[in-house]
Structures are given as C-alpha cells and as structure tokens.
PDB file of N, CA and C in Angstrom:
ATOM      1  N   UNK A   1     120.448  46.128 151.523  1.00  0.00           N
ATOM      2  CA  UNK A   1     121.627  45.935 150.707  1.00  0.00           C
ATOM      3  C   UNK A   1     121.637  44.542 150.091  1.00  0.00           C
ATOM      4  N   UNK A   2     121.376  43.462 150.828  1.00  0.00           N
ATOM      5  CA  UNK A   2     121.520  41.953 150.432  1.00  0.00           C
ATOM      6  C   UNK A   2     120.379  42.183 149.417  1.00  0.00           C
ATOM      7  N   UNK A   3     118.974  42.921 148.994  1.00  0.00           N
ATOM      8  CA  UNK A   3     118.255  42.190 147.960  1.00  0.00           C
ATOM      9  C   UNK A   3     118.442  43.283 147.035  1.00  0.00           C
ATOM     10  N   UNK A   4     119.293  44.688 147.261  1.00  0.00           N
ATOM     11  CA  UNK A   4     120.126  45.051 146.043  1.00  0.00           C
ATOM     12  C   UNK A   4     120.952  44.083 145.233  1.00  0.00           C
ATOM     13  N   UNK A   5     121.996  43.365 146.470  1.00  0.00           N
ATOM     14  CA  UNK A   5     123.185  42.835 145.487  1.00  0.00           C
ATOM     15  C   UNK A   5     122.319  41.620 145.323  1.00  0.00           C
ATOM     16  N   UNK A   6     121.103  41.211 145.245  1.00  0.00           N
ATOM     17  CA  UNK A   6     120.423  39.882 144.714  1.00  0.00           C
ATOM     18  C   UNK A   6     119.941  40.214 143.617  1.00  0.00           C
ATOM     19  N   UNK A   7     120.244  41.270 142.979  1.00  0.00           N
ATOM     20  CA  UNK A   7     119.334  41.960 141.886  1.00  0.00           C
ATOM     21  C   UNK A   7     120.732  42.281 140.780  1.00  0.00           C
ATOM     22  N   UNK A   8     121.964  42.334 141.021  1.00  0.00           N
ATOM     23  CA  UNK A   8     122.954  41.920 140.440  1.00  0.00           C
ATOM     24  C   UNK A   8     123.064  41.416 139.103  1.00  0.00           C
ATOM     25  N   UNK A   9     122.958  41.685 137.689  1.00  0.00           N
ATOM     26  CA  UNK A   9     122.725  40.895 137.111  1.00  0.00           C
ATOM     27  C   UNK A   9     121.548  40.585 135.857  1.00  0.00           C
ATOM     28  N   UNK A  10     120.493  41.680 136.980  1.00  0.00           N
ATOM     29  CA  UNK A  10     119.581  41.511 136.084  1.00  0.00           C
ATOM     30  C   UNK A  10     119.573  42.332 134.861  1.00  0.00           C
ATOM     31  N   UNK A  11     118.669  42.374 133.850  1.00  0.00           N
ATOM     32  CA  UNK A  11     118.778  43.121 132.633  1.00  0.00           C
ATOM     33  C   UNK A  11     118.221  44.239 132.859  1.00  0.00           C
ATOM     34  N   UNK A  12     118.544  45.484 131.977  1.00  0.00           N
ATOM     35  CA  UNK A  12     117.677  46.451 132.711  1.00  0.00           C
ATOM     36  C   UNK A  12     116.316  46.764 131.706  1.00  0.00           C
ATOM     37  N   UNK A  13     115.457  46.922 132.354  1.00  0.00           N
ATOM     38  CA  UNK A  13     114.262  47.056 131.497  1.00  0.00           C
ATOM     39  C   UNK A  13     113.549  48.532 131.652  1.00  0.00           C
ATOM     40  N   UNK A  14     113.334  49.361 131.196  1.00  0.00           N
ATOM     41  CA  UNK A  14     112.338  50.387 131.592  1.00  0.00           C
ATOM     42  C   UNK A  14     111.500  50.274 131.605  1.00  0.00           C
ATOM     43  N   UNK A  15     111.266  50.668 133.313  1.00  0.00           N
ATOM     44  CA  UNK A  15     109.523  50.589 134.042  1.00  0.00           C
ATOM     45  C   UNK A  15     109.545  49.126 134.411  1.00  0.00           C
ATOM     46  N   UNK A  16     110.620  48.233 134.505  1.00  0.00           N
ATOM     47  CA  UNK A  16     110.956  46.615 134.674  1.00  0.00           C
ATOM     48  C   UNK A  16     110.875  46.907 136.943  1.00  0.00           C
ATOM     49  N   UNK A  17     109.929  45.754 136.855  1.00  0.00           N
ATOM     50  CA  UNK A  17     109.832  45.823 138.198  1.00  0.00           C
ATOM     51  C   UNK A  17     110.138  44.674 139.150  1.00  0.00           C
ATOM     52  N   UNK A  18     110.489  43.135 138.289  1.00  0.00           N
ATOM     53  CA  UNK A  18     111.176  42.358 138.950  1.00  0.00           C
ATOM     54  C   UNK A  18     112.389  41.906 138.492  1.00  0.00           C
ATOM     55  N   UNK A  19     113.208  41.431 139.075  1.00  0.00           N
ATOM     56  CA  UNK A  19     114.366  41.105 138.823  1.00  0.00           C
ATOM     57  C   UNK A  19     114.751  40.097 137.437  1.00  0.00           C
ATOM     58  N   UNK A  20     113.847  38.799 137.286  1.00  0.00           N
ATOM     59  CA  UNK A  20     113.744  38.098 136.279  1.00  0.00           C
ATOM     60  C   UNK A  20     113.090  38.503 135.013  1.00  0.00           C
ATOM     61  N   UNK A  21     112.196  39.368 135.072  1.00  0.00           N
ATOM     62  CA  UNK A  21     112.037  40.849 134.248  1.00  0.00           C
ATOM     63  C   UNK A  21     112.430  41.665 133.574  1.00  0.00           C
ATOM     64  N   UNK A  22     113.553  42.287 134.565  1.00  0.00           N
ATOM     65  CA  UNK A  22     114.001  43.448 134.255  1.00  0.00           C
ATOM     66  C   UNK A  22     114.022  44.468 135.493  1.00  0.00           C
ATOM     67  N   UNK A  23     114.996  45.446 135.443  1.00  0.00           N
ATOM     68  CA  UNK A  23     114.760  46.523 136.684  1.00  0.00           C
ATOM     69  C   UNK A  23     115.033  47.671 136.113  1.00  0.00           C
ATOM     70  N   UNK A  24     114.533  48.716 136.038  1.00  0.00           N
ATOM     71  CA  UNK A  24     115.159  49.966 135.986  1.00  0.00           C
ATOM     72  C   UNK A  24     115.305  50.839 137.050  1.00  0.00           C
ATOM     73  N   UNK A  25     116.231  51.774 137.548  1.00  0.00           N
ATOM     74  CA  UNK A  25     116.561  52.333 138.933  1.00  0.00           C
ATOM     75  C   UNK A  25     115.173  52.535 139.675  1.00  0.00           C
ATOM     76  N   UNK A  26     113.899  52.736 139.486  1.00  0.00           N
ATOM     77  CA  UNK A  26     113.022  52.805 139.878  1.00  0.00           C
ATOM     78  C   UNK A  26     112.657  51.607 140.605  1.00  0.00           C
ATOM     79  N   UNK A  27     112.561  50.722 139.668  1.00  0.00           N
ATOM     80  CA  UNK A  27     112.168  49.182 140.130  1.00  0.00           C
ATOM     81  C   UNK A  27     113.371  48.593 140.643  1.00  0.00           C
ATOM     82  N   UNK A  28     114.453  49.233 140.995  1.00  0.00           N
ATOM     83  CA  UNK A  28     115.233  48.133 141.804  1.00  0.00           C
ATOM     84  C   UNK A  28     114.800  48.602 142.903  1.00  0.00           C
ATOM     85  N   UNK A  29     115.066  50.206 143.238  1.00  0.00           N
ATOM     86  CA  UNK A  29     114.943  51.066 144.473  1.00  0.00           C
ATOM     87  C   UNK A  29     113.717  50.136 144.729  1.00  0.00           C
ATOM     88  N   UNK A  30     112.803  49.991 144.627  1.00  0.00           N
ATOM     89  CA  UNK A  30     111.140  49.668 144.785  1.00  0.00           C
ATOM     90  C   UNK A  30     111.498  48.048 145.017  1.00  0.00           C
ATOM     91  N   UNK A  31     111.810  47.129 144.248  1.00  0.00           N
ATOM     92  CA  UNK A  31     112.282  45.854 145.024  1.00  0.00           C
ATOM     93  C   UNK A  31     112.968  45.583 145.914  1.00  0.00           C
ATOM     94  N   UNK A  32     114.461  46.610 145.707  1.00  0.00           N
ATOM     95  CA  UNK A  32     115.114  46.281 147.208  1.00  0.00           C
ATOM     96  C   UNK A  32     114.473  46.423 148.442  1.00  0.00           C
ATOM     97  N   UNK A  33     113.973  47.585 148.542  1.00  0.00           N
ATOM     98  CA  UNK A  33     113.416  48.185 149.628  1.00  0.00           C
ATOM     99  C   UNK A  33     111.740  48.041 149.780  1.00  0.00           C
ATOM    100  N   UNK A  34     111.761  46.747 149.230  1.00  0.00           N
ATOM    101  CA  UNK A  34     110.156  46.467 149.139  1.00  0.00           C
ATOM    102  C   UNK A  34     109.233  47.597 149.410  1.00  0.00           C
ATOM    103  N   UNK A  35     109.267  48.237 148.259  1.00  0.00           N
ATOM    104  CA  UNK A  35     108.118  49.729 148.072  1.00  0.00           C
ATOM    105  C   UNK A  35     107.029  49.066 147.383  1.00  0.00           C
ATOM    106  N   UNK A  36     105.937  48.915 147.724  1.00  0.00           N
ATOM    107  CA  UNK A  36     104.701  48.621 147.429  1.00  0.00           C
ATOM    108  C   UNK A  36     104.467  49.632 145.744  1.00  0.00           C
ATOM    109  N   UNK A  37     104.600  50.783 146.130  1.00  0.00           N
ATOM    110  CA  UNK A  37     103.542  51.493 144.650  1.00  0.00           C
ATOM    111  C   UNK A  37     104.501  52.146 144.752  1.00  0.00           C
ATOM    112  N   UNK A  38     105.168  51.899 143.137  1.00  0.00           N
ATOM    113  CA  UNK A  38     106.030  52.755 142.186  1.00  0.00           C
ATOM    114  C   UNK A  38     105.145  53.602 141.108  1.00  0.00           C
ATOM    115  N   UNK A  39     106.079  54.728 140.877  1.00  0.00           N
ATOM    116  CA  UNK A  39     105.248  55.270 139.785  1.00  0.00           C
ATOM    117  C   UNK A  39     105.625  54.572 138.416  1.00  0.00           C
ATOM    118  N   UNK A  40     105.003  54.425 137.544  1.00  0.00           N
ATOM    119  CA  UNK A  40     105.025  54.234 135.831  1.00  0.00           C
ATOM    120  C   UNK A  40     104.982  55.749 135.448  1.00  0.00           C
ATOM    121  N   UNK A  41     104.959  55.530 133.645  1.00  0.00           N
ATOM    122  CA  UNK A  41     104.547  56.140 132.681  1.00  0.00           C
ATOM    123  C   UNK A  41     105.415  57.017 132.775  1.00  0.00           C
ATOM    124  N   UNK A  42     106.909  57.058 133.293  1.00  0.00           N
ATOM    125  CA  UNK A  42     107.842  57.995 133.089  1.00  0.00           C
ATOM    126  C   UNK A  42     109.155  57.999 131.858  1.00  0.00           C
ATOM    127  N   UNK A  43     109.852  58.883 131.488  1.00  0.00           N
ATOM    128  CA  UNK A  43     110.693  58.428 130.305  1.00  0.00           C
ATOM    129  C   UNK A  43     112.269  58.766 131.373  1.00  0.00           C
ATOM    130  N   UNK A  44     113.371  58.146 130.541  1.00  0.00           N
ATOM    131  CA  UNK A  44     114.441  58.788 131.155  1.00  0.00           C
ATOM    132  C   UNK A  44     114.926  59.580 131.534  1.00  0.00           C
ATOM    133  N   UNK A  45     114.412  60.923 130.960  1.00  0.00           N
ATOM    134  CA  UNK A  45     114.423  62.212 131.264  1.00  0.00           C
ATOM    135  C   UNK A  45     113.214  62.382 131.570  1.00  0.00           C
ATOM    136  N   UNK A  46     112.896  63.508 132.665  1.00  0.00           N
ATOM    137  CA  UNK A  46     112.323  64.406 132.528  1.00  0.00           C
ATOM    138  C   UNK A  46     111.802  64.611 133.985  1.00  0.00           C
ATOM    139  N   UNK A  47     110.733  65.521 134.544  1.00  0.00           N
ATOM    140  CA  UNK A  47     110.354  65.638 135.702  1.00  0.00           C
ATOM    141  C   UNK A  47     110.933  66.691 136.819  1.00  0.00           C
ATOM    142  N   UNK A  48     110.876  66.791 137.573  1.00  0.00           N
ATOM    143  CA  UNK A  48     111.777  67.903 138.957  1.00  0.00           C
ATOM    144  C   UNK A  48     112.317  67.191 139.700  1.00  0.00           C
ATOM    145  N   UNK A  49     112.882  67.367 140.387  1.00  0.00           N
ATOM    146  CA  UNK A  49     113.437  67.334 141.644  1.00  0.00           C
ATOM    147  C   UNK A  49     112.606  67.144 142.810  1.00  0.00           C
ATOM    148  N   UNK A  50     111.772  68.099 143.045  1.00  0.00           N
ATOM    149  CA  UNK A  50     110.676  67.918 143.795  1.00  0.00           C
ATOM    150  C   UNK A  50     109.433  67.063 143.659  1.00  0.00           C
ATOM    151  N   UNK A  51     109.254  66.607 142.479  1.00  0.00           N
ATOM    152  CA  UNK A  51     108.579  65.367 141.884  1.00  0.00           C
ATOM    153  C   UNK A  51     108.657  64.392 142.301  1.00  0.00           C
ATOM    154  N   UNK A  52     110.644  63.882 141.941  1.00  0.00           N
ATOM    155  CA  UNK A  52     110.796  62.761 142.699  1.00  0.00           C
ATOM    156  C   UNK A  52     110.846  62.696 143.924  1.00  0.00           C
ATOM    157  N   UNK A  53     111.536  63.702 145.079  1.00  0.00           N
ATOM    158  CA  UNK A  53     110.939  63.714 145.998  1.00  0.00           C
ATOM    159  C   UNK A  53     109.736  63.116 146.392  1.00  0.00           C
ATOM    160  N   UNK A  54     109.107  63.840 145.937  1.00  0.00           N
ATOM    161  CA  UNK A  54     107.464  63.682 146.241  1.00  0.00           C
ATOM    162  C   UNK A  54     106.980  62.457 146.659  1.00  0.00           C
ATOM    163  N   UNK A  55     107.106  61.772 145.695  1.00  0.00           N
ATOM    164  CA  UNK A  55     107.274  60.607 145.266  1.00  0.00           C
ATOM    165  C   UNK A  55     107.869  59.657 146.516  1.00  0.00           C
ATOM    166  N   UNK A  56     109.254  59.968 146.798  1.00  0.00           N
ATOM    167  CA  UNK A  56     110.175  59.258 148.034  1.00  0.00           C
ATOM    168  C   UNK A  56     109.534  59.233 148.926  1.00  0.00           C
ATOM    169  N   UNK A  57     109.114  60.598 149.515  1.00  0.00           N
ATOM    170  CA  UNK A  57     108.052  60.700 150.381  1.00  0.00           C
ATOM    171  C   UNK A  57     106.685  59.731 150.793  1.00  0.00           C
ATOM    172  N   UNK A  58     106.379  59.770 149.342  1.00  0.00           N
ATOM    173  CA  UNK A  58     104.864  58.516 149.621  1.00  0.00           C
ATOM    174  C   UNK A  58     105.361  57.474 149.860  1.00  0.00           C
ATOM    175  N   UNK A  59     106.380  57.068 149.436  1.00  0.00           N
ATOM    176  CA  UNK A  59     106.586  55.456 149.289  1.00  0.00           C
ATOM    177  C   UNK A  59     107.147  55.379 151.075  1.00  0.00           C
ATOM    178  N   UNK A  60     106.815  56.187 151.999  1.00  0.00           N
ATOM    179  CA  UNK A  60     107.303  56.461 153.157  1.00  0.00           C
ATOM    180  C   UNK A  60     109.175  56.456 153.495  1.00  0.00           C
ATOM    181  N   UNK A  61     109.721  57.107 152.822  1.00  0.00           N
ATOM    182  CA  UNK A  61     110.947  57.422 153.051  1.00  0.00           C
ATOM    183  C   UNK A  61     111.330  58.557 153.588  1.00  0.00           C
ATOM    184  N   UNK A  62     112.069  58.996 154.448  1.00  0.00           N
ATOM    185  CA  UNK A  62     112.886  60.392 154.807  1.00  0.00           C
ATOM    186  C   UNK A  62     114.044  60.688 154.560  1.00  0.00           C
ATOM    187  N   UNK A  63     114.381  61.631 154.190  1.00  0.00           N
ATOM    188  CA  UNK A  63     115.263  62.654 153.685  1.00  0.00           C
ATOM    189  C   UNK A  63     116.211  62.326 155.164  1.00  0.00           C
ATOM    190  N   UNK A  64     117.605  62.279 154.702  1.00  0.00           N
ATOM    191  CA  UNK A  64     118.519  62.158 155.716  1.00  0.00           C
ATOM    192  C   UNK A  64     119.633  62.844 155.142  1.00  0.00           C
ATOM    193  N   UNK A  65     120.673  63.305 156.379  1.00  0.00           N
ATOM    194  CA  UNK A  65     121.720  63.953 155.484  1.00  0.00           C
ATOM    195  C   UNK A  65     123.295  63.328 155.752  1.00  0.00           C
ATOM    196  N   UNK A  66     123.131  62.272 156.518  1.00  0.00           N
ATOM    197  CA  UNK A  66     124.512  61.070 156.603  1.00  0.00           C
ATOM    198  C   UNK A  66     124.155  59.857 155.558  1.00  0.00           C
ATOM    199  N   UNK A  67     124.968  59.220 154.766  1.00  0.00           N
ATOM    200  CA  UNK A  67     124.371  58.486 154.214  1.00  0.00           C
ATOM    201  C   UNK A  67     125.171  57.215 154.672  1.00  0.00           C
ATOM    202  N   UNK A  68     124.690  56.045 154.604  1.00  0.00           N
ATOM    203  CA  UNK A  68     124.617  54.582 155.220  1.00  0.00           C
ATOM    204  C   UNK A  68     124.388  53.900 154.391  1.00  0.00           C
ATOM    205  N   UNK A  69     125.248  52.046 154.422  1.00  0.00           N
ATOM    206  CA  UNK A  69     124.955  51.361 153.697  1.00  0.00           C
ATOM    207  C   UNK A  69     123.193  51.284 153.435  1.00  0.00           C
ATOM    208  N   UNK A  70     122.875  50.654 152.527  1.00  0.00           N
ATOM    209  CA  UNK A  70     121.129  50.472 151.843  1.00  0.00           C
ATOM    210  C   UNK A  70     120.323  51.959 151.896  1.00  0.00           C
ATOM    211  N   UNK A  71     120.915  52.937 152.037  1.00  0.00           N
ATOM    212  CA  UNK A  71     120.045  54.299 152.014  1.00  0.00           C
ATOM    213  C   UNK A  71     119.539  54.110 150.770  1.00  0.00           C
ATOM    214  N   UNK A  72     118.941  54.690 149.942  1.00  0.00           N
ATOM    215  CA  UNK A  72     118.637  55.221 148.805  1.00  0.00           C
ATOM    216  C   UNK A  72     119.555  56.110 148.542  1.00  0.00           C
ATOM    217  N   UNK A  73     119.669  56.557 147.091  1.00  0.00           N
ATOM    218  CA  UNK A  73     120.576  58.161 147.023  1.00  0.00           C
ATOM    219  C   UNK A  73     119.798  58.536 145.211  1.00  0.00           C
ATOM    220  N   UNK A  74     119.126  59.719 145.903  1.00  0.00           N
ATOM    221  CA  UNK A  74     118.403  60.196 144.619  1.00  0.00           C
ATOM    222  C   UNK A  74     119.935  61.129 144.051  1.00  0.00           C
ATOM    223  N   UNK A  75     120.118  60.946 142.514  1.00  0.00           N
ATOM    224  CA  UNK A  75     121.431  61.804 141.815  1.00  0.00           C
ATOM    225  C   UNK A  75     120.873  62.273 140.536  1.00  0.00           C
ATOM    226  N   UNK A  76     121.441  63.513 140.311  1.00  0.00           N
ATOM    227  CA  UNK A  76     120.934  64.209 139.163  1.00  0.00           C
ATOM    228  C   UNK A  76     122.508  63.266 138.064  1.00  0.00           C
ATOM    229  N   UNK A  77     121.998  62.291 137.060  1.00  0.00           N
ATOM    230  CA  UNK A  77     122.912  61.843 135.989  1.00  0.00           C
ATOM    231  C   UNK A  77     122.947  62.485 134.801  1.00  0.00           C
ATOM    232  N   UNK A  78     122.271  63.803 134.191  1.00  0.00           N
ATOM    233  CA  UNK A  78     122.393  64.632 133.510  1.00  0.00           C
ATOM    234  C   UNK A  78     121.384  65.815 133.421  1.00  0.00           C
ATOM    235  N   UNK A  79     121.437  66.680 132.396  1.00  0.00           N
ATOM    236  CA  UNK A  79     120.490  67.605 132.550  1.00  0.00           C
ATOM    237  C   UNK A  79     118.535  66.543 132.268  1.00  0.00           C
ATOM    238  N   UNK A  80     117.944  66.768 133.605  1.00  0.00           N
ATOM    239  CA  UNK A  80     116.234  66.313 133.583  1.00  0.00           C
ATOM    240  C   UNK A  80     116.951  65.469 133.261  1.00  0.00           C
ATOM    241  N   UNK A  81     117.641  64.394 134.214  1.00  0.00           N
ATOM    242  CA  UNK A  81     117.806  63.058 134.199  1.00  0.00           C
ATOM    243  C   UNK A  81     117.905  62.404 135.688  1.00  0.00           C
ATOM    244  N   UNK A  82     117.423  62.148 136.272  1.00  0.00           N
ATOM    245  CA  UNK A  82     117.470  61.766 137.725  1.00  0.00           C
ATOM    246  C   UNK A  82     117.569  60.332 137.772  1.00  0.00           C
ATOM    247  N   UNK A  83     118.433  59.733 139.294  1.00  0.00           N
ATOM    248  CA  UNK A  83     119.125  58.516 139.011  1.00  0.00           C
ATOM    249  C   UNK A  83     118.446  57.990 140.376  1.00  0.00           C
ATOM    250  N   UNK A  84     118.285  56.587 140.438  1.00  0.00           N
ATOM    251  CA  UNK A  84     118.223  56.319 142.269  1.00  0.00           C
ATOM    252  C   UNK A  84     119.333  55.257 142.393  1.00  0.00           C
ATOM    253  N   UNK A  85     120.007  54.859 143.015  1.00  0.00           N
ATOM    254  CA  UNK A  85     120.882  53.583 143.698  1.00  0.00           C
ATOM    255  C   UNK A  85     120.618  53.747 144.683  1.00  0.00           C
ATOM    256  N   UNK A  86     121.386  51.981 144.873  1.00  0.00           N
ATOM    257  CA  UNK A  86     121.579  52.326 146.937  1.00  0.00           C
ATOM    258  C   UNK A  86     122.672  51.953 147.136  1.00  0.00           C
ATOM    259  N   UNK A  87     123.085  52.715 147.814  1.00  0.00           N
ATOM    260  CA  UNK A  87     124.211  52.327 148.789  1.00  0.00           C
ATOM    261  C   UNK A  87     124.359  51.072 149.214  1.00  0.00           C
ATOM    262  N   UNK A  88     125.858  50.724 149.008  1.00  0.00           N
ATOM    263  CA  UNK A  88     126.597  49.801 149.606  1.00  0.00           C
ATOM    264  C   UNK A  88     127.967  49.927 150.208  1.00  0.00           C
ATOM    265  N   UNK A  89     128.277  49.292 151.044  1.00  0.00           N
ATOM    266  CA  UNK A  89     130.368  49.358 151.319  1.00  0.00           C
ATOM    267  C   UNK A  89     130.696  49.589 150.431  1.00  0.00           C
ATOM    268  N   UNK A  90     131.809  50.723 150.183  1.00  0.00           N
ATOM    269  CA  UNK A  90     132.776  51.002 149.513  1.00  0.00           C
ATOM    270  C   UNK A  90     131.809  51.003 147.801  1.00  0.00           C
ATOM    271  N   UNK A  91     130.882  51.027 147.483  1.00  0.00           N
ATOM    272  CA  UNK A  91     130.041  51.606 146.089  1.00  0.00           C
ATOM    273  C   UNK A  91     128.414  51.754 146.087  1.00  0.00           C
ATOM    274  N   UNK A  92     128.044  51.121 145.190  1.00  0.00           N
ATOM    275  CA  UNK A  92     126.775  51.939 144.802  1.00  0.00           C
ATOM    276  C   UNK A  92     126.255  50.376 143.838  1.00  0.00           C
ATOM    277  N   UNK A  93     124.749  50.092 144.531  1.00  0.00           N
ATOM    278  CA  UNK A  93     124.094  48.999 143.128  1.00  0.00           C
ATOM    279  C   UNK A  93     123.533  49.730 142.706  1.00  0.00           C
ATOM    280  N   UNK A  94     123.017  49.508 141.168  1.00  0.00           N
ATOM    281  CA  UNK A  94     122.188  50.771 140.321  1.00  0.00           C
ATOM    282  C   UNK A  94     121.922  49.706 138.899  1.00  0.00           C
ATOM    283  N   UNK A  95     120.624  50.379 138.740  1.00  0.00           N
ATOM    284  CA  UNK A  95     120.427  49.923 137.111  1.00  0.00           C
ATOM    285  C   UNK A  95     121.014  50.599 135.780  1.00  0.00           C
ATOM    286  N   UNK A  96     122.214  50.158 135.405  1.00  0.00           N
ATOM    287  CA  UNK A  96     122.627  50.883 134.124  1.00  0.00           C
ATOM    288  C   UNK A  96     122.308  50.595 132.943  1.00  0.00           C
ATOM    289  N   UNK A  97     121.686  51.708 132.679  1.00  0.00           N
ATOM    290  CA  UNK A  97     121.211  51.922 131.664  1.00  0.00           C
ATOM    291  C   UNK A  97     122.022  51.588 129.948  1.00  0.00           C
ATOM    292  N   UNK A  98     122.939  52.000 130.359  1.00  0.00           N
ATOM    293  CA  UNK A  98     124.484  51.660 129.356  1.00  0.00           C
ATOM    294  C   UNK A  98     124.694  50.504 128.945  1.00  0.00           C
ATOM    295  N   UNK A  99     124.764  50.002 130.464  1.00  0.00           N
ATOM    296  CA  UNK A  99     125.250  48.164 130.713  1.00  0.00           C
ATOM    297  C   UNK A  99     124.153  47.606 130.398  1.00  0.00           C
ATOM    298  N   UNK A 100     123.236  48.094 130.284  1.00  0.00           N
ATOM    299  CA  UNK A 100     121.936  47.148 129.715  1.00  0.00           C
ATOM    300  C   UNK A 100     121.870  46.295 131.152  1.00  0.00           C
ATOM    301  N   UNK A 101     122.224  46.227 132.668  1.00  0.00           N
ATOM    302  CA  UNK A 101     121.901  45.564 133.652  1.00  0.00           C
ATOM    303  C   UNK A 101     122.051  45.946 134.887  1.00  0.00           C
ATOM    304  N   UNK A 102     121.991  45.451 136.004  1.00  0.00           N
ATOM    305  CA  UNK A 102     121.962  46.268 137.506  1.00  0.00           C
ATOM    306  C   UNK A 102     123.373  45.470 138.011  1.00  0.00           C
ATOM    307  N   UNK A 103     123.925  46.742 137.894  1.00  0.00           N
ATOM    308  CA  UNK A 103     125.594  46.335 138.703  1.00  0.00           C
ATOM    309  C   UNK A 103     126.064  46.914 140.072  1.00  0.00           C
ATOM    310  N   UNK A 104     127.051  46.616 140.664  1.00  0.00           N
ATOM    311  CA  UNK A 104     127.657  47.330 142.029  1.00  0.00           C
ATOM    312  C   UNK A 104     128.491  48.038 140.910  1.00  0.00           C
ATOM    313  N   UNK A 105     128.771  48.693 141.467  1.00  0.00           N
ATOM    314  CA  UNK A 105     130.539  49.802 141.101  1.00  0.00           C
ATOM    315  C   UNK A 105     130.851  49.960 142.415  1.00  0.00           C
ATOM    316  N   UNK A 106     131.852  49.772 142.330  1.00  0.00           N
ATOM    317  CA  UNK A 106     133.181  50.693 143.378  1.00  0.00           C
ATOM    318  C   UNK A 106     133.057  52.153 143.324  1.00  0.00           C
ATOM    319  N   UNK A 107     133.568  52.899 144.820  1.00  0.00           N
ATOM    320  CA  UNK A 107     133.749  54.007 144.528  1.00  0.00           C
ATOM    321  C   UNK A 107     132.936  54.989 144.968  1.00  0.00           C
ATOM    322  N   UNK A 108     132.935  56.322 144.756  1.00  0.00           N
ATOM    323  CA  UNK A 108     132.522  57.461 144.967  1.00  0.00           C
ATOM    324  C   UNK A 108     131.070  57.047 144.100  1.00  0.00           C
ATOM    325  N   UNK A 109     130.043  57.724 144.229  1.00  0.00           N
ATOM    326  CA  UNK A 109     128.708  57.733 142.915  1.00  0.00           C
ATOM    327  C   UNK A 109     129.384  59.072 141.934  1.00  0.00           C
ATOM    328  N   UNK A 110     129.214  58.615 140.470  1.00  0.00           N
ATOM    329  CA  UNK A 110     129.426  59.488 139.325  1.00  0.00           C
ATOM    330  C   UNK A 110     129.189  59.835 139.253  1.00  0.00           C
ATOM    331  N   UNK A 111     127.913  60.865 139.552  1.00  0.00           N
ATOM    332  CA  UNK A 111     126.994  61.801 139.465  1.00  0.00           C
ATOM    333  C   UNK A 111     126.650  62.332 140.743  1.00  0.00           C
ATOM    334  N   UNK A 112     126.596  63.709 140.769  1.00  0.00           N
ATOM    335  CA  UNK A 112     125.941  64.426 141.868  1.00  0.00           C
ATOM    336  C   UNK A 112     124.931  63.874 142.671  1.00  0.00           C
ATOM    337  N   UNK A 113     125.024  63.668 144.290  1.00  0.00           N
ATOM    338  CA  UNK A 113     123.876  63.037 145.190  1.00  0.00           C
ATOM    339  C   UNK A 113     123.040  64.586 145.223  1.00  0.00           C
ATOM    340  N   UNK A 114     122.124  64.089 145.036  1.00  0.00           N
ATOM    341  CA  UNK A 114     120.961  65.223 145.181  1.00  0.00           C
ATOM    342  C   UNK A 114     120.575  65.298 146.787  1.00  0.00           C
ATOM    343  N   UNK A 115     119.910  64.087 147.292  1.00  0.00           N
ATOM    344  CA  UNK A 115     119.532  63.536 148.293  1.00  0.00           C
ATOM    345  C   UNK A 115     119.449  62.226 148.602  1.00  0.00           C
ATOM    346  N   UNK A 116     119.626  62.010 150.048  1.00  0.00           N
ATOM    347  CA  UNK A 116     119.704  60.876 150.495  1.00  0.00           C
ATOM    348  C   UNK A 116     118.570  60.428 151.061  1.00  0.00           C
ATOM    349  N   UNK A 117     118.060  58.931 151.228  1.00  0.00           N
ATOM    350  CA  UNK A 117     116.981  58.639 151.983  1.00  0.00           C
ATOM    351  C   UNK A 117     116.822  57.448 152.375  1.00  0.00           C
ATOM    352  N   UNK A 118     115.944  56.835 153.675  1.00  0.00           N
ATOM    353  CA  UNK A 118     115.606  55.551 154.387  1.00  0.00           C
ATOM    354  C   UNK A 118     114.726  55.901 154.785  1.00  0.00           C
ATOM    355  N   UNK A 119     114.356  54.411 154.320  1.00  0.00           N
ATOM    356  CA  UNK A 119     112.806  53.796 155.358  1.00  0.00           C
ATOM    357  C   UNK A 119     112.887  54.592 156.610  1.00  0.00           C
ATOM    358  N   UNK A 120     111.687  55.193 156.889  1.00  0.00           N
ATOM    359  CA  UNK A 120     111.180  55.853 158.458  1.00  0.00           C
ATOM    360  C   UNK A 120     110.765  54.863 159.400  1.00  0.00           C
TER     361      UNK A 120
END
C-alpha cells in the first residue's frame, strides 16, 4: 500500500513503468508490488479475462476471495477493457487514465471486481 500511495501523482503513461516516467495500471500494479516482468505491447482494450489472469498468475500471485488492504483487484472498466488497482483503507490507488495520473479515490471501486489477488 505505502509504494502505491508513493506513486500518487504520477502522470499516467501507457506501458509507463516507473513512477517519474509514467505508470499505467499495469506498471503501477508491477511497481507497487515489485513484479519483476510485466507484459508490454498491449492497447487499452482488448484481451480476456483469462489472459490477464494468466498473466497474475506468472507474476506469482493468487486468486483470493476476501479482499485486504494492498491486494490487487483485477475490474472489468468497460466492454474488453480490464482495470488493475490496489486496495487501500476506505478506497482504491489506480492509474487514471482520464486524470491523466495515479490517484487514491474514496469509496467502493467503480467498476465491477472481477478478481482479487496477493503475493503467495
């Protein structure tokens, strides 16, 4: 959670993998949670469900079904649009795409949790 909300701020970049950079939900998930190998070469849309999974999986994460501050939370944000944040007290850090930067929000997550996940 602390090197989510250290990431606060930053601009968001697609396929951006450090903070002074840029982050996009990929590359924050992957900095906060110091994930070694992210995937590239993806667009905002597109892909499965089971893809990203897939994916969660390598980077050694498990599927959980309580969710906890710093989990991950994979969310479907529109049709073939998949989201990652993480959890925090009372909201969610995430790279917005909108905001052009990586913010907390308050609150419930806006979009459907698909699945939840933590480091094994």
């Amino acid at each position: 959670m602390a090197r989510a909300r250290g990431a606060i701020g930053a601009r968001f970049r697609l396929h951006g993998r450090d903070p002074e950079q840029g982050l996009d939900c990929v590359g924050l998930a992957g900095w906060a949670l110091e994930i070694g190998s992210l995937p590239t070469g993806y667009g905002l849309r597109g892909g499965t469900r089971e893809s990203v999974e897939e994916r969660l999986r390598a980077a050694e994460l498990g599927a959980v079904a309580e969710l906890r501050g710093g989990d991950l939370v994979l969310a479907a944000a529109g049709p073939g649009q998949w989201h990652l944040a993480i959890a925090v007290p009372g909201g969610w850090v995430h790279a917005d795409a909108g905001l052009r930067c990586v913010v907390e929000r308050p609150g419930a997550a806006p979009w459907p949790v698909v699945s939840i996940w933590r480091r094994e």
